[in-house]
PDB file of N, CA and C in Angstrom:
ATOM      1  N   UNK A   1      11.443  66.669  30.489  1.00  0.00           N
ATOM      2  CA  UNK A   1      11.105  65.315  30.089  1.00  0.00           C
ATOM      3  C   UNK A   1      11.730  64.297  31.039  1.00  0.00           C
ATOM      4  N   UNK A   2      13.114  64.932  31.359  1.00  0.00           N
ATOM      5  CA  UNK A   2      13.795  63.502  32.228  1.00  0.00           C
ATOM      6  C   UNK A   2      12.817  63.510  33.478  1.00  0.00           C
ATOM      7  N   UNK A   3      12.238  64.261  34.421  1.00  0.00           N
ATOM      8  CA  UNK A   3      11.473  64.193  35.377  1.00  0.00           C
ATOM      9  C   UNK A   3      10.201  63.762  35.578  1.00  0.00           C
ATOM     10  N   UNK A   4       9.535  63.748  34.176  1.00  0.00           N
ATOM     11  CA  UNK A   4       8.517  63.340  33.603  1.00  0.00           C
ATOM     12  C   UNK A   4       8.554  61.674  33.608  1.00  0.00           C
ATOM     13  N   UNK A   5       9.623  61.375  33.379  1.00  0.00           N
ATOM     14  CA  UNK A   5      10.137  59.679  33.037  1.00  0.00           C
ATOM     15  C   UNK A   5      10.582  58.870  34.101  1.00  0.00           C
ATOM     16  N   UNK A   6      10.383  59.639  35.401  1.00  0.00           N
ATOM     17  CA  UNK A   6      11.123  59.561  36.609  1.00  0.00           C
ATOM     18  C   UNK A   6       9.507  59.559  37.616  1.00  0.00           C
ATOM     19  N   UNK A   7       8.433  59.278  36.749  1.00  0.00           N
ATOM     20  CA  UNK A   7       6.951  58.808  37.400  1.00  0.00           C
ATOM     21  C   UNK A   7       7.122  57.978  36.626  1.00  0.00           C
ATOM     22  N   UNK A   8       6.401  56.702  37.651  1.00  0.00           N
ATOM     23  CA  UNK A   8       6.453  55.087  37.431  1.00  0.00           C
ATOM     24  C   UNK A   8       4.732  55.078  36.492  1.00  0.00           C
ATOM     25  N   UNK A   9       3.995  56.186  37.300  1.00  0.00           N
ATOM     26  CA  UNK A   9       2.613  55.908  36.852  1.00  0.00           C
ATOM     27  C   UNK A   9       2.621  56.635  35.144  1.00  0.00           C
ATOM     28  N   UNK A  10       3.521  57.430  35.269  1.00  0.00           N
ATOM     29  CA  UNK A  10       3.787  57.943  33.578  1.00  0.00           C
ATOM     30  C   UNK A  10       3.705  57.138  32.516  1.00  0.00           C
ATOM     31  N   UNK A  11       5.282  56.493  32.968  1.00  0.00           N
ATOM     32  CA  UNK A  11       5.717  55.360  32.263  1.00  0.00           C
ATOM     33  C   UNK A  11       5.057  54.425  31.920  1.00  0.00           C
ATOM     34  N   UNK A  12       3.709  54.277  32.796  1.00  0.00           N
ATOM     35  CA  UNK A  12       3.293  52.804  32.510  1.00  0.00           C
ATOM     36  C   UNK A  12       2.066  53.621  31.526  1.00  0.00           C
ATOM     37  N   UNK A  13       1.535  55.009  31.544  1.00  0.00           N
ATOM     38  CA  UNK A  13       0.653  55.578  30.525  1.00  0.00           C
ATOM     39  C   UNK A  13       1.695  55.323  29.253  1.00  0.00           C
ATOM     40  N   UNK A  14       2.448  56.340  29.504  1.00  0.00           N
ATOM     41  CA  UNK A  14       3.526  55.730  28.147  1.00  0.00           C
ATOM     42  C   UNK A  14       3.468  54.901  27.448  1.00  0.00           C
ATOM     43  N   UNK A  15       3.535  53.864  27.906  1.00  0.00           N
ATOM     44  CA  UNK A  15       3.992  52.574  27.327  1.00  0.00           C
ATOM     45  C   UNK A  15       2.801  51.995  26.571  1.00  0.00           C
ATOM     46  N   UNK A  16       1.425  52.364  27.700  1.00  0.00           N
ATOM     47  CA  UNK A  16       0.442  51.993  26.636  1.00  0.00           C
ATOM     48  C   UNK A  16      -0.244  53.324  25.817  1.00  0.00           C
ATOM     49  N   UNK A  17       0.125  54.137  25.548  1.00  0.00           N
ATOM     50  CA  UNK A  17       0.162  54.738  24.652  1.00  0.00           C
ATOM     51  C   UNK A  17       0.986  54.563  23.285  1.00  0.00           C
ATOM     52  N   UNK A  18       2.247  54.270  24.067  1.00  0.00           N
ATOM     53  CA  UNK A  18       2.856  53.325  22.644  1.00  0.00           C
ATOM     54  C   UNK A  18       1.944  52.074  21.888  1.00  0.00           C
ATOM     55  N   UNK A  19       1.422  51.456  22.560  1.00  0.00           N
ATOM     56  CA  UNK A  19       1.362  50.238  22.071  1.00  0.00           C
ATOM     57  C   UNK A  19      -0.481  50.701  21.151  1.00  0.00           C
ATOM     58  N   UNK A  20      -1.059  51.824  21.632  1.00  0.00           N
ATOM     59  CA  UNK A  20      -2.800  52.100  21.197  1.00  0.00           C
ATOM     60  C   UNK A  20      -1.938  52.740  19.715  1.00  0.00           C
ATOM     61  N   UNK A  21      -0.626  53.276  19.717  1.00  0.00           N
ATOM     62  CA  UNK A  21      -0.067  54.257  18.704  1.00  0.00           C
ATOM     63  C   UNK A  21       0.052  53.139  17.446  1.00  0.00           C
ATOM     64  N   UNK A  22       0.978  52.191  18.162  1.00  0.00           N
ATOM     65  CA  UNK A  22       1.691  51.524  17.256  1.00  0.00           C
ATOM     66  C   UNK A  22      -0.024  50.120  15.947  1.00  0.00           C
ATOM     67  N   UNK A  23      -0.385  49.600  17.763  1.00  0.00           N
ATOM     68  CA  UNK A  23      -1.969  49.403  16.370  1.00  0.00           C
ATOM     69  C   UNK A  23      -2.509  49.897  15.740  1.00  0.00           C
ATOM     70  N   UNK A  24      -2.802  51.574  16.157  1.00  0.00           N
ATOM     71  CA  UNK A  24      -3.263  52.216  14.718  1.00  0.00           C
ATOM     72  C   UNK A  24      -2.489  52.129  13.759  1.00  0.00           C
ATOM     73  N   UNK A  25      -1.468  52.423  13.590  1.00  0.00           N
ATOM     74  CA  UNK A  25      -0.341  52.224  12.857  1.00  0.00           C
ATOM     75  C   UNK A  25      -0.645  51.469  11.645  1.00  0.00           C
ATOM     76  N   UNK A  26      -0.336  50.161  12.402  1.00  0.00           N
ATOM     77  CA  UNK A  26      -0.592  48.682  11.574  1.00  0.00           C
ATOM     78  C   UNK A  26      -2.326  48.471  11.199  1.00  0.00           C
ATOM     79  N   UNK A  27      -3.150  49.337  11.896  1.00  0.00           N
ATOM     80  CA  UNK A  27      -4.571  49.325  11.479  1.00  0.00           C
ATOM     81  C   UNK A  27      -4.890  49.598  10.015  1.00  0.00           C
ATOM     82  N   UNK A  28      -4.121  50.985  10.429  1.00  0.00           N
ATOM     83  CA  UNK A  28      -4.010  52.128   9.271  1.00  0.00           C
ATOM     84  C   UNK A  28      -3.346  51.001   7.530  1.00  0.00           C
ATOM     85  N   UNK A  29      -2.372  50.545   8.307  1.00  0.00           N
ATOM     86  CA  UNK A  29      -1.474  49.768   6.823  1.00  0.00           C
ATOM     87  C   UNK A  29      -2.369  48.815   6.207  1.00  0.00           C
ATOM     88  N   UNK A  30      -3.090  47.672   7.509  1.00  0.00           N
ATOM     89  CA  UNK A  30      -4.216  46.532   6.963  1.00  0.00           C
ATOM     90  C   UNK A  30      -4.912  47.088   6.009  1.00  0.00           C
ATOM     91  N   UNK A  31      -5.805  48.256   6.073  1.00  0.00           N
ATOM     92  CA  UNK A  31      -7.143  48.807   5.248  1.00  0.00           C
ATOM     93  C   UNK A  31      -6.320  49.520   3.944  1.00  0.00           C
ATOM     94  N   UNK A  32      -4.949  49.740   4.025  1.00  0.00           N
ATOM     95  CA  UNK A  32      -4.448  50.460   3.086  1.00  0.00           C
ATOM     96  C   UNK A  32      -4.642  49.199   1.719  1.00  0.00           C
ATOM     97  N   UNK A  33      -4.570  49.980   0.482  1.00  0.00           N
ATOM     98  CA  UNK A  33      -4.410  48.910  -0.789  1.00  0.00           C
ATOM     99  C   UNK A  33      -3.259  48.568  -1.426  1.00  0.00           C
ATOM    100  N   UNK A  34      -1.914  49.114  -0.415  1.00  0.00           N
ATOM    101  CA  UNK A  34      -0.548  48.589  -0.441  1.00  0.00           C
ATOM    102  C   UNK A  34      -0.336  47.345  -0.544  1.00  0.00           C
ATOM    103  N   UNK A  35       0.188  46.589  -1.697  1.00  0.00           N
ATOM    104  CA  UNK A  35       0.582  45.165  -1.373  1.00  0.00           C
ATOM    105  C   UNK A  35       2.084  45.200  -0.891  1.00  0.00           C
ATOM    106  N   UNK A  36       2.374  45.078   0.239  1.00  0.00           N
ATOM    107  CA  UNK A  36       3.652  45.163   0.962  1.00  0.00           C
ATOM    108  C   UNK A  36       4.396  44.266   1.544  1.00  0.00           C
ATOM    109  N   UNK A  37       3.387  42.470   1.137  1.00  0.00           N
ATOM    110  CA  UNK A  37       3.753  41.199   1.337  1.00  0.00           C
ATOM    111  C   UNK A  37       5.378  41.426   1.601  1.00  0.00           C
ATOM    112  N   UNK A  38       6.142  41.571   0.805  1.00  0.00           N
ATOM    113  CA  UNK A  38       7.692  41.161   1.152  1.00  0.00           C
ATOM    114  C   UNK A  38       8.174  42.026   2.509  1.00  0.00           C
ATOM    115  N   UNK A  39       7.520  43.198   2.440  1.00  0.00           N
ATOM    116  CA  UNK A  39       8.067  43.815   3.681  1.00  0.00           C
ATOM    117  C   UNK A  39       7.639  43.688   4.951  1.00  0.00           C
ATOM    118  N   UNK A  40       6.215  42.608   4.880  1.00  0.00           N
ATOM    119  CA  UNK A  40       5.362  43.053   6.410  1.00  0.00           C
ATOM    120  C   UNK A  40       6.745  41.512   7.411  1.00  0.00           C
ATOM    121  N   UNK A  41       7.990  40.961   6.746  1.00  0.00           N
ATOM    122  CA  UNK A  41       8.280  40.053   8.231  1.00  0.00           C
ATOM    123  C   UNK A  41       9.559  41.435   8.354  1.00  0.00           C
ATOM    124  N   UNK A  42      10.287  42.110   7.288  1.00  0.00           N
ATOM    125  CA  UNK A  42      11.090  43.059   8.131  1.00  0.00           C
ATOM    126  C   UNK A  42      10.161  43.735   9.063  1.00  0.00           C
ATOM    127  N   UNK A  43       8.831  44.424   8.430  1.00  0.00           N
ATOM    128  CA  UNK A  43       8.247  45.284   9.529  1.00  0.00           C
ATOM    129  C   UNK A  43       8.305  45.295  10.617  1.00  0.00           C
ATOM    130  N   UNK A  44       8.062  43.672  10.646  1.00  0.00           N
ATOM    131  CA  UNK A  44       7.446  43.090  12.041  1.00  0.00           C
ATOM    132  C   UNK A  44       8.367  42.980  13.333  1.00  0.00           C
ATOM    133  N   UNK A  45       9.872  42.709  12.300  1.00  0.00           N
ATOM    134  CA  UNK A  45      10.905  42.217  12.857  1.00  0.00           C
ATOM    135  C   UNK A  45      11.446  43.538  13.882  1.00  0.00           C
ATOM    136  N   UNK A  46      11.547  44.956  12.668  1.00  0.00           N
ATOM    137  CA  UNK A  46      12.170  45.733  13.553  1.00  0.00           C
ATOM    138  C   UNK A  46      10.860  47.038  14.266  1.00  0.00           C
ATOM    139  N   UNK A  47      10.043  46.419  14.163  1.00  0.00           N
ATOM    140  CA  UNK A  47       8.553  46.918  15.203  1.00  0.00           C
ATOM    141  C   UNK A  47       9.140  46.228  16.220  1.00  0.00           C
ATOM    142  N   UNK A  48       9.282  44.933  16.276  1.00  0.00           N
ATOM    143  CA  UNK A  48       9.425  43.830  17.636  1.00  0.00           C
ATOM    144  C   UNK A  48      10.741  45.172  18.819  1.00  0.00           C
ATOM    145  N   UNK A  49      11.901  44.932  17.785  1.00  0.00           N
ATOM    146  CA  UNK A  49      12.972  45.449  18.206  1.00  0.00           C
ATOM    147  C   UNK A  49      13.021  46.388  18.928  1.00  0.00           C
ATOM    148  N   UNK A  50      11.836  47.539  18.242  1.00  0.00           N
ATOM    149  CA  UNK A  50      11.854  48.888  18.744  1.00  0.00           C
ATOM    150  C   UNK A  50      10.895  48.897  19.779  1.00  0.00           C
ATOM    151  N   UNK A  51      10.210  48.437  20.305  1.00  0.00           N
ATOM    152  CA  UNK A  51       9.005  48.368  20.991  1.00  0.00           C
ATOM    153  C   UNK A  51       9.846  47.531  22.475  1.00  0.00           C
ATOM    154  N   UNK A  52      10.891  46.659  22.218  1.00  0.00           N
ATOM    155  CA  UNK A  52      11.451  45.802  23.645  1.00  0.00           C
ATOM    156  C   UNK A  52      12.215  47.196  23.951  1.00  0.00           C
ATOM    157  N   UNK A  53      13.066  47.663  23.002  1.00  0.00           N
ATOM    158  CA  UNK A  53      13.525  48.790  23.853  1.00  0.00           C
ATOM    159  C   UNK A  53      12.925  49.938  23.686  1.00  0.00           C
ATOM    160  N   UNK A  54      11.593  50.445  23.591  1.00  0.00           N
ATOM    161  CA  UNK A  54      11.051  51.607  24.220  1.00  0.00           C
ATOM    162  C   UNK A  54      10.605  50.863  25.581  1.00  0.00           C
ATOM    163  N   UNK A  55       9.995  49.794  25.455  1.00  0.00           N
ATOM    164  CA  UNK A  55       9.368  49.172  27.079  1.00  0.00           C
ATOM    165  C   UNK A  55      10.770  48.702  28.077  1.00  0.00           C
ATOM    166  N   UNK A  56      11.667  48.650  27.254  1.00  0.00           N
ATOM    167  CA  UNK A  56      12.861  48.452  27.971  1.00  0.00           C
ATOM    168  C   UNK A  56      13.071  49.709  29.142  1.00  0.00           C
ATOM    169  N   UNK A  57      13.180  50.596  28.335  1.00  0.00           N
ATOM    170  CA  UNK A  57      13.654  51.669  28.717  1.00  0.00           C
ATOM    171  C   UNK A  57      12.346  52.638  29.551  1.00  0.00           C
ATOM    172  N   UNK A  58      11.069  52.616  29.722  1.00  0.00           N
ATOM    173  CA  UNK A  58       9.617  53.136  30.313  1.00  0.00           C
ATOM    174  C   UNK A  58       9.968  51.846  31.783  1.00  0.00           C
ATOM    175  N   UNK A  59      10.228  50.733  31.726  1.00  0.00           N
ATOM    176  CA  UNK A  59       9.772  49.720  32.397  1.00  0.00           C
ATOM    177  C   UNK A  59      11.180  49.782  33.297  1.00  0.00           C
ATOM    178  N   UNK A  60      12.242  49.969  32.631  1.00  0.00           N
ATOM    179  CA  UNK A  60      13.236  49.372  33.895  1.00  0.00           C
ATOM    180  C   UNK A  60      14.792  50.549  33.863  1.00  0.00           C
ATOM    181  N   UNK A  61      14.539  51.616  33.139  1.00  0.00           N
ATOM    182  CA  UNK A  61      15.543  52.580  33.015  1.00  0.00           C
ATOM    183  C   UNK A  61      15.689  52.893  34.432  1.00  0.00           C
ATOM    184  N   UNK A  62      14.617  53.330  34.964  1.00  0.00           N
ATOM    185  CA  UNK A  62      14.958  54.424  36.442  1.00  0.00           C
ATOM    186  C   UNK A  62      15.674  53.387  37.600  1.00  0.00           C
ATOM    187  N   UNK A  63      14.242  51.971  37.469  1.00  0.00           N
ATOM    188  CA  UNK A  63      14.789  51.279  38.841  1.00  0.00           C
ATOM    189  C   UNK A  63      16.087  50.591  38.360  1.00  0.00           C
ATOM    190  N   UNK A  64      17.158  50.610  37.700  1.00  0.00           N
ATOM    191  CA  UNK A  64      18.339  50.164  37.162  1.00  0.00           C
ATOM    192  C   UNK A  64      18.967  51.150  37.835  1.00  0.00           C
ATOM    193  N   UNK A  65      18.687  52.784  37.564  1.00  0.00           N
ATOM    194  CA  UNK A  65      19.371  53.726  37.816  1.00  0.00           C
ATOM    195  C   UNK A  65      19.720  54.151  39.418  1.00  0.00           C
ATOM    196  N   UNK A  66      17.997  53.805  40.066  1.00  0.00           N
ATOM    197  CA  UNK A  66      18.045  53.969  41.762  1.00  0.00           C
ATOM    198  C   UNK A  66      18.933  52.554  42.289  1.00  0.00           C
ATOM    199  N   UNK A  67      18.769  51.363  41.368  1.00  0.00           N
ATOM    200  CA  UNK A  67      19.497  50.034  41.863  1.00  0.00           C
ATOM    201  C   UNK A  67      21.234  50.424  41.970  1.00  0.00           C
ATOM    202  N   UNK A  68      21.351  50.808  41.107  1.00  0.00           N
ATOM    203  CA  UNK A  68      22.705  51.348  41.122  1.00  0.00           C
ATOM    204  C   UNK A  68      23.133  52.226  41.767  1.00  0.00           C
ATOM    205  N   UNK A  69      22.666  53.060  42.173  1.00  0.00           N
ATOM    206  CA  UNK A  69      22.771  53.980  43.150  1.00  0.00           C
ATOM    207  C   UNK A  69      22.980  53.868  44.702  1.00  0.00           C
ATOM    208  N   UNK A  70      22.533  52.286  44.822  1.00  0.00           N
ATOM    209  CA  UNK A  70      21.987  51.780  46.171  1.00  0.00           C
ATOM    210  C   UNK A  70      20.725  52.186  46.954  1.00  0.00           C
ATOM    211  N   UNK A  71      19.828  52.640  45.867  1.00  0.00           N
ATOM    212  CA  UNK A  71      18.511  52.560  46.604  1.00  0.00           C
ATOM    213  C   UNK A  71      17.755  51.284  45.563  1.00  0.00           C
ATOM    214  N   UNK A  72      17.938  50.528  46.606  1.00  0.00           N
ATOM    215  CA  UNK A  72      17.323  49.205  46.283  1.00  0.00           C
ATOM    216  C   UNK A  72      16.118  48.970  46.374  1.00  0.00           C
ATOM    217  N   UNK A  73      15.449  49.360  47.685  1.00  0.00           N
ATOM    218  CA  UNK A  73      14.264  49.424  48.142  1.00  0.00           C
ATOM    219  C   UNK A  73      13.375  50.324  47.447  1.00  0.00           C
ATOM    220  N   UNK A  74      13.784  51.512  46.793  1.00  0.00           N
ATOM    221  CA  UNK A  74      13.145  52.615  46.259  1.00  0.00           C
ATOM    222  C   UNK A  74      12.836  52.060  44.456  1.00  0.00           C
ATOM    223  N   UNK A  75      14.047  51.615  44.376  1.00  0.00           N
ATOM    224  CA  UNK A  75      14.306  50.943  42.907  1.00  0.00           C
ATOM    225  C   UNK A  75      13.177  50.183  42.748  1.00  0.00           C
ATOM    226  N   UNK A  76      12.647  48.782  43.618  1.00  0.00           N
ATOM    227  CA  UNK A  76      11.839  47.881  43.702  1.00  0.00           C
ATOM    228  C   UNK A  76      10.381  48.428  43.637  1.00  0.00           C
ATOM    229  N   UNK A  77      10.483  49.860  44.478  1.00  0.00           N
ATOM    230  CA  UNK A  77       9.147  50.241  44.723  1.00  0.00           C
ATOM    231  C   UNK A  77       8.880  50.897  42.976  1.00  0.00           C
ATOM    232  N   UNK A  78       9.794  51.574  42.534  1.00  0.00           N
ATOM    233  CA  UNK A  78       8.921  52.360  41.694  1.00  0.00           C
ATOM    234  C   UNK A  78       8.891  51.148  40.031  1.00  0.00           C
ATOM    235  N   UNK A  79       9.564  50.095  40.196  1.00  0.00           N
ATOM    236  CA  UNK A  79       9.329  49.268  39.324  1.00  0.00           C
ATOM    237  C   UNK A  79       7.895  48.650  39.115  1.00  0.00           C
ATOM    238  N   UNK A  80       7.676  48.064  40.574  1.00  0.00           N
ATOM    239  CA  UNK A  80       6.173  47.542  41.317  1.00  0.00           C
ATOM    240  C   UNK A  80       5.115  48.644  40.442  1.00  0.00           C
ATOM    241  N   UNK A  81       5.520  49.694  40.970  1.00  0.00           N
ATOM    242  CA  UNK A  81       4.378  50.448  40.736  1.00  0.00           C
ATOM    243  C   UNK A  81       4.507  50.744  38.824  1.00  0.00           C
ATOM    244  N   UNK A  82       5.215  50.788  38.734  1.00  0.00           N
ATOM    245  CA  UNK A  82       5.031  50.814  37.091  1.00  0.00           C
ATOM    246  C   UNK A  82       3.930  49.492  36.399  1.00  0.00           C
ATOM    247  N   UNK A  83       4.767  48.365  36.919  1.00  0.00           N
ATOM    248  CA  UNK A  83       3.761  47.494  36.711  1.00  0.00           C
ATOM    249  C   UNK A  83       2.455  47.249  37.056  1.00  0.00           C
ATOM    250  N   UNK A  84       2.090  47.721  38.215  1.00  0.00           N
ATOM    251  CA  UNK A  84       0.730  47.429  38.879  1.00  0.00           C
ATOM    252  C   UNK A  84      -0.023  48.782  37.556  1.00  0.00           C
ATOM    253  N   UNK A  85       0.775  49.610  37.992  1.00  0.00           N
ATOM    254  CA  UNK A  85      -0.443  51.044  37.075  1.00  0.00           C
ATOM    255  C   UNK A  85      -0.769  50.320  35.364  1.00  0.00           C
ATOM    256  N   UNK A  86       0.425  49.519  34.978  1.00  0.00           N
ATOM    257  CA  UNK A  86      -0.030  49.259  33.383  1.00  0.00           C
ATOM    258  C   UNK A  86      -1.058  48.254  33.226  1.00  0.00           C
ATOM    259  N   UNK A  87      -0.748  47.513  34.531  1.00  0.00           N
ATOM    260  CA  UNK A  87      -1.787  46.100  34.369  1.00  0.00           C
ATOM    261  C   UNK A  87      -3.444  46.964  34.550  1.00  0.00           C
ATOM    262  N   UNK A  88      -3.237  48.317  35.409  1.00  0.00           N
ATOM    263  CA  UNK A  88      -4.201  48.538  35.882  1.00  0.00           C
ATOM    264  C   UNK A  88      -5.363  48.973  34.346  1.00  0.00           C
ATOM    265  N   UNK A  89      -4.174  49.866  33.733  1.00  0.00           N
ATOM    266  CA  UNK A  89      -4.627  50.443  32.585  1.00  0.00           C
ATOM    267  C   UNK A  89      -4.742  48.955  31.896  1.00  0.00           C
ATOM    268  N   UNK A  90      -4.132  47.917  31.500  1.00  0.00           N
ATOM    269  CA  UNK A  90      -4.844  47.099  30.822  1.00  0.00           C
ATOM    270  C   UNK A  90      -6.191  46.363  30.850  1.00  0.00           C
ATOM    271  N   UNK A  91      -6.611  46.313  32.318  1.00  0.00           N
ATOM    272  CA  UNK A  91      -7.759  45.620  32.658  1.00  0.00           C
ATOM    273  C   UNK A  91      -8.605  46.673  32.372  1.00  0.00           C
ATOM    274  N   UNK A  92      -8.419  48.045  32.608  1.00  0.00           N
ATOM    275  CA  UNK A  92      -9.309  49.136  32.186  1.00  0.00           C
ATOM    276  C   UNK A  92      -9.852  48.963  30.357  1.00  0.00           C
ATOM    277  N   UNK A  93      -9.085  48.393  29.715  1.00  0.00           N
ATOM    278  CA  UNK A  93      -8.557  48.742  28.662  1.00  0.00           C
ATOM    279  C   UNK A  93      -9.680  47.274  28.007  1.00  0.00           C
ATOM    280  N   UNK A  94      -9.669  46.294  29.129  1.00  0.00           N
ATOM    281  CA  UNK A  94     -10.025  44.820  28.632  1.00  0.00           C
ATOM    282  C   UNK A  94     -11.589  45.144  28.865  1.00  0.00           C
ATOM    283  N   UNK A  95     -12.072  45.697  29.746  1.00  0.00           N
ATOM    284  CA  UNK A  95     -13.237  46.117  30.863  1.00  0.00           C
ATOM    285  C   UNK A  95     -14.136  47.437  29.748  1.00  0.00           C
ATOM    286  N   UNK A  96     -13.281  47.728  28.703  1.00  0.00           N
ATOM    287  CA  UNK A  96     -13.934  48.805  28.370  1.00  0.00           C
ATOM    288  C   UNK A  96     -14.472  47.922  27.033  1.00  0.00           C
ATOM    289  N   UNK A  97     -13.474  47.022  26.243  1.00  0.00           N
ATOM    290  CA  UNK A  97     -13.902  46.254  25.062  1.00  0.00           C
ATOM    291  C   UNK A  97     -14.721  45.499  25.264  1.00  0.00           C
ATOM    292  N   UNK A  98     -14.948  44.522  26.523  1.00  0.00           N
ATOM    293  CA  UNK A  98     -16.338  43.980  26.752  1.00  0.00           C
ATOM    294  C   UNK A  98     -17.424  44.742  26.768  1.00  0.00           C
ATOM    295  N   UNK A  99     -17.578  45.816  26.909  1.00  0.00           N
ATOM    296  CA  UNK A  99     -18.908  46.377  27.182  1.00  0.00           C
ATOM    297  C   UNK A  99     -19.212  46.683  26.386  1.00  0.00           C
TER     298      UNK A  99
END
């Protein structure tokens, strides 16, 4: 797994896999006939929480780890590329709901 997490293009599947996981999730709860009014601002609150640090940790664990290390340049690169691959998957993602 640690080597697995150590691809930038992973991480950025990851991450939106978290996030297709976490709307079903809350899809799933909307259609439910739970009245859960008092609980949906904790929900929300520690969804928020857990979600900055899973993307915390997909988005900036490694290049923290190569930054520290003194590969700076390497650090930068595989951050870049984390980001470029998620945006990529998002426009994929935007490109597929229009149609």
């Amino acid at each position: 797994m640690k080597k697995l997490l150590k691809n930038p293009f992973i991480n950025a599947l990851l991450a939106e896999l978290y996030i297709i996981y976490i709307v079903s999730v809350l899809q799933s709860l909307r259609n439910s006939k739970v009245e859960i009014q008092l609980f949906i601002p904790i929900f929300m609150l520690s969804l928020l929480v857990l979600s900055v640090a899973v993307m915390s940790y997909l988005f900036f664990a490694e290049p923290i780890k190569l930054f520290l290390e003194g590969q700076k340049e390497e650090a930068f690169r595989f951050f870049i590329k984390t980001i470029l691959t998620f945006g990529i998957l998002v426009l994929i993602l935007i490109t597929l709901l229009l149609l």
